[in-house]
Protein backbone atom coordinates (compact mmCIF):
# COMPACT_ATOMS: atom_id res chain seq x y z
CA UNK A 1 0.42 -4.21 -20.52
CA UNK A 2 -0.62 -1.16 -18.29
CA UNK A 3 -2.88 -3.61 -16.41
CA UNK A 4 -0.05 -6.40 -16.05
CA UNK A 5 2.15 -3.35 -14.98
CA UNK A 6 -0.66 -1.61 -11.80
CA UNK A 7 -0.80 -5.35 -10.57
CA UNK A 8 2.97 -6.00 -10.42
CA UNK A 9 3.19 -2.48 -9.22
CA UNK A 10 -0.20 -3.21 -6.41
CA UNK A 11 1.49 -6.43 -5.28
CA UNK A 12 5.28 -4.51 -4.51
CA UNK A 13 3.55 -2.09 -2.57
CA UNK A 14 1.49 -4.37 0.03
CA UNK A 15 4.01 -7.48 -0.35
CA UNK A 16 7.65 -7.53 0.91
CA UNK A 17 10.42 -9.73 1.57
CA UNK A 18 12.81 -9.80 4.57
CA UNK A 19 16.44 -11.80 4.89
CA UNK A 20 17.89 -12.34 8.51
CA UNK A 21 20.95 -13.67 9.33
CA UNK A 22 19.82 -16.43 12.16
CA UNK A 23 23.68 -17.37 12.55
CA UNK A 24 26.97 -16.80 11.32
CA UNK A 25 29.14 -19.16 12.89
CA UNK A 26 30.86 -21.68 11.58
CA UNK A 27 31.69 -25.28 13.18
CA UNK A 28 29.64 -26.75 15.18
CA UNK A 29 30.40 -24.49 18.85
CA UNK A 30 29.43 -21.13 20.12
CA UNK A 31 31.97 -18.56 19.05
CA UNK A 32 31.60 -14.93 20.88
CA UNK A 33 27.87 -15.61 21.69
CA UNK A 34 27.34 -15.88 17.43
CA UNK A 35 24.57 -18.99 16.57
CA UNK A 36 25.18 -21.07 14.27
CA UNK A 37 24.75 -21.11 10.56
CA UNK A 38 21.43 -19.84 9.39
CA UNK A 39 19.21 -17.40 7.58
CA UNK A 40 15.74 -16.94 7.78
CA UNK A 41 13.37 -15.68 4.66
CA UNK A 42 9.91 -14.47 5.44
CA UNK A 43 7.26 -13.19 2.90
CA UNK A 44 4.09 -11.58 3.33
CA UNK A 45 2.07 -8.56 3.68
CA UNK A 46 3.71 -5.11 4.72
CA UNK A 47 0.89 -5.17 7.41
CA UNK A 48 2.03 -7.91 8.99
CA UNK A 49 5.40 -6.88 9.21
CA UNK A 50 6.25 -9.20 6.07
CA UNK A 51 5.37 -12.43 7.93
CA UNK A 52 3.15 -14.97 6.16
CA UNK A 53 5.61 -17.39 4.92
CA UNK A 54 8.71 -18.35 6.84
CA UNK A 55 11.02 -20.31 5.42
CA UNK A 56 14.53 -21.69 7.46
CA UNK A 57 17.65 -22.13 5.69
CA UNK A 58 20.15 -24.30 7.84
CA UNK A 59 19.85 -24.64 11.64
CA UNK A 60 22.66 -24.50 13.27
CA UNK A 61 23.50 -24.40 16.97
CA UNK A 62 21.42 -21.56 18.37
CA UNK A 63 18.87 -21.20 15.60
CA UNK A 64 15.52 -22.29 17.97
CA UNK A 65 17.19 -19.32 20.36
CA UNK A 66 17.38 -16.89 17.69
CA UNK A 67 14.04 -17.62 15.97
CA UNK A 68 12.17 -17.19 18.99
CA UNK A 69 13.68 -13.79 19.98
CA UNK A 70 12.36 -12.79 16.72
CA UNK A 71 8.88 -13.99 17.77
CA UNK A 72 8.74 -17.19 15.50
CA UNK A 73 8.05 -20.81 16.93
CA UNK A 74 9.73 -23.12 14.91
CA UNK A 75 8.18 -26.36 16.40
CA UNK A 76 4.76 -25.02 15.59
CA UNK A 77 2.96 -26.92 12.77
CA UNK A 78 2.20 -24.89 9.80
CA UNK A 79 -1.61 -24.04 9.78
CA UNK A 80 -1.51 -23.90 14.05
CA UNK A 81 -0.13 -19.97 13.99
CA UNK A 82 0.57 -19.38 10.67
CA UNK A 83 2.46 -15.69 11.10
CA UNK A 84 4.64 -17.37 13.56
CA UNK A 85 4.80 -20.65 12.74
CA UNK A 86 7.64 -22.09 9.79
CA UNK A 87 6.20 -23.01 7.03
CA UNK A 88 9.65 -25.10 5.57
CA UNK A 89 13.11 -25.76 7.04
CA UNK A 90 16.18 -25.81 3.98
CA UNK A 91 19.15 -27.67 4.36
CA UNK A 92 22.27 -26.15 2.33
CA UNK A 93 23.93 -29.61 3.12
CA UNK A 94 24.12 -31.90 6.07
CA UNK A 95 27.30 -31.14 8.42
CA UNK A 96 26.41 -30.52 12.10
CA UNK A 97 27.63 -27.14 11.98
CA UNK A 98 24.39 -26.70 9.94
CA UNK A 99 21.38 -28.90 11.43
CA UNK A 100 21.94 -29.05 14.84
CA UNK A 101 19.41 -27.25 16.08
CA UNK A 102 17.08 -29.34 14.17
CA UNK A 103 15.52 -32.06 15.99
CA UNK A 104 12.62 -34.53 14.53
């Protein structure tokens, strides 16, 4: 419908979604000053420079470095700050290389 269509259409242009490349190193050590495994999706507004959900996949060595040079908190509960805080943390599967910058 025209109406279904303007909404879809409404919610495009206020909404986006951003992919960043937290880390792209593999094993589990610093290689040429590259973190980790690890990619970070956030979702929200346009006005607030897409944050609004932020959502972790893998943390690997470096990740808590390169999250908070982008302004986010990871060890913020959800609710506290909720543009920077991470709303859920992904695992792609469990070697080091990608949770060790995840601490409980």
């Amino acid at each position: 419908t025209t109406e279904g269509a303007n909404l879809r259409r409404s919610l495009s242009e206020d909404y986006c979604v951003e992919v960043t490349l937290t880390g792209t190193s593999g094993g589990p050590n610093f290689v040429g000053g590259l973190a980790g495994s690890g990619t970070l999706v956030t979702y929200g507004k346009k006005s607030d420079y897409c944050r609004g959900t932020n959502l972790q996949f893998d943390t690997g060595r470096g990740t808590t470095l390169q999250l908070s040079k982008l302004g986010l908190n990871p060890v913020l509960p959800p609710g506290y700050d909720e543009i920077n805080a991470m709303d859920a943390i992904f695992f792609t599967h469990l070697h080091n290389d990608h949770t060790d910058d995840f601490y409980v």
